[in-house]
PDB file of N, CA and C in Angstrom:
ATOM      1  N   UNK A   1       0.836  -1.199   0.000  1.00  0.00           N
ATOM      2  CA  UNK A   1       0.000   0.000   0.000  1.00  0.00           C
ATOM      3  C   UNK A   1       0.875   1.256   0.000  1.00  0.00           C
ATOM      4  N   UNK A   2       1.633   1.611   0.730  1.00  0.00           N
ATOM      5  CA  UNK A   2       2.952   2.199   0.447  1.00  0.00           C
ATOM      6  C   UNK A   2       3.662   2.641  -0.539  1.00  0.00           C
ATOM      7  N   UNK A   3       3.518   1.541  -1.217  1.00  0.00           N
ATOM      8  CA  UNK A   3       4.593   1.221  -2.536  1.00  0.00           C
ATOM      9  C   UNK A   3       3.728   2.557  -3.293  1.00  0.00           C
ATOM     10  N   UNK A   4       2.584   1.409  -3.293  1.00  0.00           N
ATOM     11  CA  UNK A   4       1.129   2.231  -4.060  1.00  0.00           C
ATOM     12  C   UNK A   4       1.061   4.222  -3.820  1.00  0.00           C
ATOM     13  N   UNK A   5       1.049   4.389  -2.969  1.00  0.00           N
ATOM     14  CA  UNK A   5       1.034   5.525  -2.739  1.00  0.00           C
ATOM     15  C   UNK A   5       2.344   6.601  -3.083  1.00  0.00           C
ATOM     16  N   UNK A   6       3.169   5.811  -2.920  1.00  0.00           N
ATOM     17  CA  UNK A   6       4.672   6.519  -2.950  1.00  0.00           C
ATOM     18  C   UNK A   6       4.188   6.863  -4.703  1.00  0.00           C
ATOM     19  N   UNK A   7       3.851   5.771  -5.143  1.00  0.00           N
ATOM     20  CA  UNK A   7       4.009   5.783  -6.836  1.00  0.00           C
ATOM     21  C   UNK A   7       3.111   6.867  -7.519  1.00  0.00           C
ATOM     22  N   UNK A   8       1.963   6.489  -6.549  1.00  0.00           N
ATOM     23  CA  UNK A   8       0.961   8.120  -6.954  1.00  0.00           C
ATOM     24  C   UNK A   8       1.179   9.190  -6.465  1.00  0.00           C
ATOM     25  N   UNK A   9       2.083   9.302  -5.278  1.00  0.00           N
ATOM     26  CA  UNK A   9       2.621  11.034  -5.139  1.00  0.00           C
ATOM     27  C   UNK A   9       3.547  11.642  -6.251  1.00  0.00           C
ATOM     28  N   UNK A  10       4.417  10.672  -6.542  1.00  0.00           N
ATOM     29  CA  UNK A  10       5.446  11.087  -7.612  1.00  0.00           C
ATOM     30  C   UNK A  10       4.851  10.971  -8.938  1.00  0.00           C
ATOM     31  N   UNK A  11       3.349  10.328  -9.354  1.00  0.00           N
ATOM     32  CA  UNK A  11       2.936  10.791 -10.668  1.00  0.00           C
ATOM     33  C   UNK A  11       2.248  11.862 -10.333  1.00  0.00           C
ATOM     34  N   UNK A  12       1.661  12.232  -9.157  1.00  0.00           N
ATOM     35  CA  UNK A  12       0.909  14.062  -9.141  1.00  0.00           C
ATOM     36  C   UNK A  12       2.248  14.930  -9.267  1.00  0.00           C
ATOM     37  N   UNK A  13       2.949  14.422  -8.137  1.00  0.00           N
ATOM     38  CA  UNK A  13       4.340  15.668  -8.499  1.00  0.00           C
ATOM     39  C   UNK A  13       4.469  15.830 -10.004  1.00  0.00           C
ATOM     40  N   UNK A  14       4.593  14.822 -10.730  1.00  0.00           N
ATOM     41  CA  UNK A  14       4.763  14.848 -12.659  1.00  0.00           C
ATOM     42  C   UNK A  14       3.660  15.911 -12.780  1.00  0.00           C
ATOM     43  N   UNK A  15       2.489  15.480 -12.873  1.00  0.00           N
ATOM     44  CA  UNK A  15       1.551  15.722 -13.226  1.00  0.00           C
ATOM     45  C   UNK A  15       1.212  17.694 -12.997  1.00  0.00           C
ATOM     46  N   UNK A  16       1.461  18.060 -11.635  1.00  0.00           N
ATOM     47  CA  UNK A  16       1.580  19.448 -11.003  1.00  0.00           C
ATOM     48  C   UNK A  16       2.345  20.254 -11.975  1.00  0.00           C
ATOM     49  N   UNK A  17       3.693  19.537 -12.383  1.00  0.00           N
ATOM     50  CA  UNK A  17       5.097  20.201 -12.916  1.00  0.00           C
ATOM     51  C   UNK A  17       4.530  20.298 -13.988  1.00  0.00           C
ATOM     52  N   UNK A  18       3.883  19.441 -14.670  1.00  0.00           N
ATOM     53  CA  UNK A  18       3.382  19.612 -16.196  1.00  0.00           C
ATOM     54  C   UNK A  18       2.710  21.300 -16.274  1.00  0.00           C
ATOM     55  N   UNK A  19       1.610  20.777 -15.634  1.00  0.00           N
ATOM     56  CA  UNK A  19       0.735  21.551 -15.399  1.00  0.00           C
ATOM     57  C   UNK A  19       0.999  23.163 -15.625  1.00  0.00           C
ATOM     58  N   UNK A  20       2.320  23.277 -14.598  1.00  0.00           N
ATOM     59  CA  UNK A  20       2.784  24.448 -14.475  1.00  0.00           C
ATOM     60  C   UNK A  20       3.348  25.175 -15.469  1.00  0.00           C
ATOM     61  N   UNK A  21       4.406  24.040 -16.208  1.00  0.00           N
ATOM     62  CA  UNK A  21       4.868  24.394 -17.503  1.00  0.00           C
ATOM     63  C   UNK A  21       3.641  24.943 -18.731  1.00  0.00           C
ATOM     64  N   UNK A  22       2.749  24.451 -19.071  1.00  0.00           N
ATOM     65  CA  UNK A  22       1.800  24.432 -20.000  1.00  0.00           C
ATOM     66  C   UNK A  22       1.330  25.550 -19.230  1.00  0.00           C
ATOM     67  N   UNK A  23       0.901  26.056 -18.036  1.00  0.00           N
ATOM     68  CA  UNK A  23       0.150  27.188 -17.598  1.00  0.00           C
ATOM     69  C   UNK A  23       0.643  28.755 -18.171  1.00  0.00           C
ATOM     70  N   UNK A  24       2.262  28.482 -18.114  1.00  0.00           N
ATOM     71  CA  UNK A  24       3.429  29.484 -18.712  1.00  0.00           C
ATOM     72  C   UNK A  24       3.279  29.707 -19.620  1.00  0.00           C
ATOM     73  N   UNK A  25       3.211  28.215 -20.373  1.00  0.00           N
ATOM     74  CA  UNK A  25       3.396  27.979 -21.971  1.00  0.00           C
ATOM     75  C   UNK A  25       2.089  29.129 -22.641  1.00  0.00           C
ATOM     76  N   UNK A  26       0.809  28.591 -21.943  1.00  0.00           N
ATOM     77  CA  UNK A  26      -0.031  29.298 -22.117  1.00  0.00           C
ATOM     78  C   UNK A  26      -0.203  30.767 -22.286  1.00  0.00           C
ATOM     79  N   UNK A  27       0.078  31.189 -20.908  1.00  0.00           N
ATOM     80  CA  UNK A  27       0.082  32.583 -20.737  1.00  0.00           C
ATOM     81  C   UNK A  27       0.826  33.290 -21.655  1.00  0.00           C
ATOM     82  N   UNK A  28       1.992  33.033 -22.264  1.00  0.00           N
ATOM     83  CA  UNK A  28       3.313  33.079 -22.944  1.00  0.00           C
ATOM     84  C   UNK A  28       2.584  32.952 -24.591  1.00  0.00           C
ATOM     85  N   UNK A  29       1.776  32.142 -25.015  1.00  0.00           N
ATOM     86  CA  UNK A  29       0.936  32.386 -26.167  1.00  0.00           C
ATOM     87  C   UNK A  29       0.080  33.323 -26.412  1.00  0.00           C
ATOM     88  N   UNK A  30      -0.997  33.611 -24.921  1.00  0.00           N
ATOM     89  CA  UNK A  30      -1.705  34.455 -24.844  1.00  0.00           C
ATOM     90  C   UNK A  30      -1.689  36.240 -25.006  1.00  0.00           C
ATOM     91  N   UNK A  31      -0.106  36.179 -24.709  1.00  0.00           N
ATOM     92  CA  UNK A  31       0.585  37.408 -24.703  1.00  0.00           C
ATOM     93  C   UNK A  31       0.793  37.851 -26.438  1.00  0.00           C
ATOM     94  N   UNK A  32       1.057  36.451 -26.946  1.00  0.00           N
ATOM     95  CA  UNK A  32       1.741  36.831 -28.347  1.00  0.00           C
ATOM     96  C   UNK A  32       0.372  37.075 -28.882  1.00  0.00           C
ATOM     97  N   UNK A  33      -0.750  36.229 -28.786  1.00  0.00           N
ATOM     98  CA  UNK A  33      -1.690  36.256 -29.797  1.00  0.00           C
ATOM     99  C   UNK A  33      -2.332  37.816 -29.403  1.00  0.00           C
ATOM    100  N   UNK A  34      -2.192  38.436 -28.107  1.00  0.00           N
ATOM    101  CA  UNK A  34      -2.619  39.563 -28.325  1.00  0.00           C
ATOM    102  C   UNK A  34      -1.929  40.516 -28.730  1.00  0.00           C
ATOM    103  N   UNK A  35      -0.608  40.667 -28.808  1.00  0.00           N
ATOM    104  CA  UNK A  35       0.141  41.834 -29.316  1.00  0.00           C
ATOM    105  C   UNK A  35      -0.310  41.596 -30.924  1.00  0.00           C
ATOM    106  N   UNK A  36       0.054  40.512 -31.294  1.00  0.00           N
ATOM    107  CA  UNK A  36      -0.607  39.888 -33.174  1.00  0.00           C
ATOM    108  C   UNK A  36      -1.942  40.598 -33.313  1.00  0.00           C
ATOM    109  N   UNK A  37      -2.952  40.677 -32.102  1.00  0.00           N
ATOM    110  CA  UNK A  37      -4.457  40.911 -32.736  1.00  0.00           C
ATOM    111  C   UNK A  37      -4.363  42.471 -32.281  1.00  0.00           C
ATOM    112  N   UNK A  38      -3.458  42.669 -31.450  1.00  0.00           N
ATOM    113  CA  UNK A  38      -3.245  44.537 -31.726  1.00  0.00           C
ATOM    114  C   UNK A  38      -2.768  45.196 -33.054  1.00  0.00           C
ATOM    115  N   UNK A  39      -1.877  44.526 -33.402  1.00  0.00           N
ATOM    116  CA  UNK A  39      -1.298  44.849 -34.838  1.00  0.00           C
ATOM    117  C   UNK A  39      -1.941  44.620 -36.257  1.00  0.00           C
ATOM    118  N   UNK A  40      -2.667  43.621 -35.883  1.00  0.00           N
ATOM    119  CA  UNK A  40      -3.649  43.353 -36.999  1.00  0.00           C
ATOM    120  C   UNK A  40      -4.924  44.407 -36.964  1.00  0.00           C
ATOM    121  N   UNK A  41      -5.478  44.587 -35.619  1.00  0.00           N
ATOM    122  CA  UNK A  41      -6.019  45.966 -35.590  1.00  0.00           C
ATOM    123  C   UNK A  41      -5.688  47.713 -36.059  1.00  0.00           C
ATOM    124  N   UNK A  42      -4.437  47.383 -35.960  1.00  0.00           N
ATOM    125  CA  UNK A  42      -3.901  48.802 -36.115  1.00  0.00           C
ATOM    126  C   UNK A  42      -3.452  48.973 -37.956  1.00  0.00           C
ATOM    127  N   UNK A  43      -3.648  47.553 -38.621  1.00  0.00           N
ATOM    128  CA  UNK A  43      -3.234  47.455 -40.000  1.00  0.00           C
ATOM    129  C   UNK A  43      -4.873  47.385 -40.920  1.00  0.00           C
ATOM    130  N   UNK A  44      -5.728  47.202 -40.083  1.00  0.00           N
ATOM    131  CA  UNK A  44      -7.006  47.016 -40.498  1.00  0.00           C
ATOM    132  C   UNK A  44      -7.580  48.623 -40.454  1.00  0.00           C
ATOM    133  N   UNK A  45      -7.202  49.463 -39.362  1.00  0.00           N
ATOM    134  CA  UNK A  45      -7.995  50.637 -39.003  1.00  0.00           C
ATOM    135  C   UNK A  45      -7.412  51.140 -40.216  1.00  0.00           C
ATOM    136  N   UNK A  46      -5.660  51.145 -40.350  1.00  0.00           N
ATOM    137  CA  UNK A  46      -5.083  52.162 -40.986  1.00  0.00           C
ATOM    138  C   UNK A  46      -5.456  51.798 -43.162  1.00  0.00           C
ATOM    139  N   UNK A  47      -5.720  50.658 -43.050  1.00  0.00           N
ATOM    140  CA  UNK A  47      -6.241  50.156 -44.289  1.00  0.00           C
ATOM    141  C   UNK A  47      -7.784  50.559 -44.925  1.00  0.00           C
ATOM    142  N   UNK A  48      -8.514  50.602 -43.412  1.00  0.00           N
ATOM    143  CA  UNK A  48      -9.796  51.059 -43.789  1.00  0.00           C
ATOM    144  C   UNK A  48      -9.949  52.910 -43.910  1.00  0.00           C
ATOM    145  N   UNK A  49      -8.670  53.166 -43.667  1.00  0.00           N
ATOM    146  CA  UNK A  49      -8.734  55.076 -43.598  1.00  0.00           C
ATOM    147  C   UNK A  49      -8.156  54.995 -45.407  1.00  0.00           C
ATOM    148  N   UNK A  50      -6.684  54.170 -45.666  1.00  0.00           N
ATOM    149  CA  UNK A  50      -6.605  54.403 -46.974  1.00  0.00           C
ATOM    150  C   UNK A  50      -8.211  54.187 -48.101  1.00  0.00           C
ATOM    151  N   UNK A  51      -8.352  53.191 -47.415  1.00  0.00           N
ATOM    152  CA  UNK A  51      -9.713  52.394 -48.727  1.00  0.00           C
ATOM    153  C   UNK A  51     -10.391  53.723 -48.768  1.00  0.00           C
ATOM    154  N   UNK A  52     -11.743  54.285 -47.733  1.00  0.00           N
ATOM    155  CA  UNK A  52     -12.433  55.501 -47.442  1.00  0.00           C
ATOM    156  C   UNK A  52     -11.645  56.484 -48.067  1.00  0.00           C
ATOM    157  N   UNK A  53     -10.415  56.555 -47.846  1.00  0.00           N
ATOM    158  CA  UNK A  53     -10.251  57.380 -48.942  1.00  0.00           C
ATOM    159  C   UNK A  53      -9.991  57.815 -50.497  1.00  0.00           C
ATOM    160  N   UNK A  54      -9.631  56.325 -50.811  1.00  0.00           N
ATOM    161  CA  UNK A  54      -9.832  55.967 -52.036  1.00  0.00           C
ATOM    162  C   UNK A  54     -11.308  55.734 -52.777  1.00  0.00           C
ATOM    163  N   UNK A  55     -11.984  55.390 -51.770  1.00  0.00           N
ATOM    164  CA  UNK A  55     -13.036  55.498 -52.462  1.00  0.00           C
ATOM    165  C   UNK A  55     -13.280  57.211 -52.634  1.00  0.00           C
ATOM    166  N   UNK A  56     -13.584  57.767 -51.789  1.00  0.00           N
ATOM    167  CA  UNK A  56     -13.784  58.824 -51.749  1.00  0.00           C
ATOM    168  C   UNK A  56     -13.425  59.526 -52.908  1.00  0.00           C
ATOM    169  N   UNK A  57     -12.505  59.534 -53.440  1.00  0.00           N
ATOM    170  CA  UNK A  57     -11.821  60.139 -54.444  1.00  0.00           C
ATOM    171  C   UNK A  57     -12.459  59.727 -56.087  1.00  0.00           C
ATOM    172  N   UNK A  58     -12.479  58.093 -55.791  1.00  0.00           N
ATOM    173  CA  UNK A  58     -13.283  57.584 -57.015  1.00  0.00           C
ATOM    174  C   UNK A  58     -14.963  58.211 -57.089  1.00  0.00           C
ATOM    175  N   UNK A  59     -15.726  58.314 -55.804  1.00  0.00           N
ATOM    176  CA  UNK A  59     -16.889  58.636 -56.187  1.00  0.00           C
ATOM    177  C   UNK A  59     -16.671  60.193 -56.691  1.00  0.00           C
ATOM    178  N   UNK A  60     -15.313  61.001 -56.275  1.00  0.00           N
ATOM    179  CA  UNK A  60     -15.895  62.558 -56.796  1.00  0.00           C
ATOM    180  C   UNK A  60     -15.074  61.821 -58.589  1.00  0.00           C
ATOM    181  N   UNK A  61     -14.490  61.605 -58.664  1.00  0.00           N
ATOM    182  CA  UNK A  61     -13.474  61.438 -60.004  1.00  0.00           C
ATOM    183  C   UNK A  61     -15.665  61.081 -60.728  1.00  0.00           C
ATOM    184  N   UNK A  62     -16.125  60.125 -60.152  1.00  0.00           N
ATOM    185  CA  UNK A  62     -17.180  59.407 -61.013  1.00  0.00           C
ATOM    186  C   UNK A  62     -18.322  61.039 -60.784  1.00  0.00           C
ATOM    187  N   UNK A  63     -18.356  61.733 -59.714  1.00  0.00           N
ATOM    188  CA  UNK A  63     -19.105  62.773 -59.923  1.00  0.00           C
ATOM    189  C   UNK A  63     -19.140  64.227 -61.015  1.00  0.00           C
ATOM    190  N   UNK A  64     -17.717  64.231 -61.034  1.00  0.00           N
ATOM    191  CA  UNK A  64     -16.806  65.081 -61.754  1.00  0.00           C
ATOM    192  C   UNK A  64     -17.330  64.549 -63.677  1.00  0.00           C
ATOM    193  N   UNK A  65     -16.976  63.145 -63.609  1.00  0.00           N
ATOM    194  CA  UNK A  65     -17.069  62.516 -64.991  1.00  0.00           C
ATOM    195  C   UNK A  65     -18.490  62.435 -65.852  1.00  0.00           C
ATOM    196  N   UNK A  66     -19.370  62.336 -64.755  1.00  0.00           N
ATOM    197  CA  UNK A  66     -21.113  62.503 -64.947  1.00  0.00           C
ATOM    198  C   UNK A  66     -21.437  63.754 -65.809  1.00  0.00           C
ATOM    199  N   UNK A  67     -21.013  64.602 -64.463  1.00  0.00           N
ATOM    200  CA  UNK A  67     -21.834  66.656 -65.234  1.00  0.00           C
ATOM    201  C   UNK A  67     -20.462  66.483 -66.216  1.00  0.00           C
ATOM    202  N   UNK A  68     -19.444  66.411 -66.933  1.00  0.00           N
ATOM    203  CA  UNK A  68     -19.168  66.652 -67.782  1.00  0.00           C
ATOM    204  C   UNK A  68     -19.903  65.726 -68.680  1.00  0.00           C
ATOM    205  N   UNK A  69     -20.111  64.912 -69.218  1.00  0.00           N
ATOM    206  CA  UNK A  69     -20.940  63.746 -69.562  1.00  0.00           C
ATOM    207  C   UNK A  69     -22.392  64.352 -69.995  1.00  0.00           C
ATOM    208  N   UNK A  70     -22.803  64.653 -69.177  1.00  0.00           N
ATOM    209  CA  UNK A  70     -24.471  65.245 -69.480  1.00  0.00           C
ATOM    210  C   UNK A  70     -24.253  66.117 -70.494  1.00  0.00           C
ATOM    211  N   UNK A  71     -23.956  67.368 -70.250  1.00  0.00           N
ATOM    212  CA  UNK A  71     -23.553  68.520 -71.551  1.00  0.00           C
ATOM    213  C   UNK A  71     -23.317  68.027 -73.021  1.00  0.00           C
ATOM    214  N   UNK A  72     -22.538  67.045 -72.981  1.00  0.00           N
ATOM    215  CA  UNK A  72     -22.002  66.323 -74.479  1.00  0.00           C
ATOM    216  C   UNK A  72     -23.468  65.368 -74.828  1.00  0.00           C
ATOM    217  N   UNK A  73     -23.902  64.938 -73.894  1.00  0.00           N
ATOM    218  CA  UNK A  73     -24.612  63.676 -74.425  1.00  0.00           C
ATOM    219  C   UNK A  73     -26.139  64.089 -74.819  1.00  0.00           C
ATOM    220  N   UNK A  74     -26.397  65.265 -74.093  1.00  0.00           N
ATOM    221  CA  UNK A  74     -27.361  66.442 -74.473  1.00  0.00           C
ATOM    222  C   UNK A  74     -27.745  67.028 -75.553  1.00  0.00           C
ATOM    223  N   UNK A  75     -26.332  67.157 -75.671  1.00  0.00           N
ATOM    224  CA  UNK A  75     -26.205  67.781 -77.297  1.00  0.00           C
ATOM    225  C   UNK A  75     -26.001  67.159 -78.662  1.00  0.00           C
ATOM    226  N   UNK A  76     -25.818  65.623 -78.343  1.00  0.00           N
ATOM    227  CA  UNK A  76     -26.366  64.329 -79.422  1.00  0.00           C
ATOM    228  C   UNK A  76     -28.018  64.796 -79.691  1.00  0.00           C
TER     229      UNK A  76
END
């Protein structure tokens, strides 16, 4: 019974140590995946200011292209 017991303290001791490692391991991922989903935020905001403004530019370029457009096509 002894034996028995000795053998299951030293597989929890394993078992604890694991534990601990992977808890690190964890935290230690958790850190990376959020600095990654900060940066991916900050490449998304700054992507969605270029786009907005690209569009922006295309709808006046397409507003601009219209009223010149009307005058000519008027006069067919």
């Amino acid at each position: 019974m002894e034996r028995l017991n000795s053998k299951l303290y030293l597989q929890n001791c394993y078992i604890m140590k694991e534990n601990e490692r992977l808890r690190k391991k964890a935290q230690i991922l958790n850190q990376e995946n959020q600095a990654l989903l900060s940066e991916l935020k900050q490449k998304l905001s700054k992507g969605s200011q270029k786009s907005n403004a690209s569009t922006n530019t295309i709808l006046d370029l397409g507003l601009s292209s219209s009223s010149s457009q009307n005058p000519s096509s008027s006069g067919n």
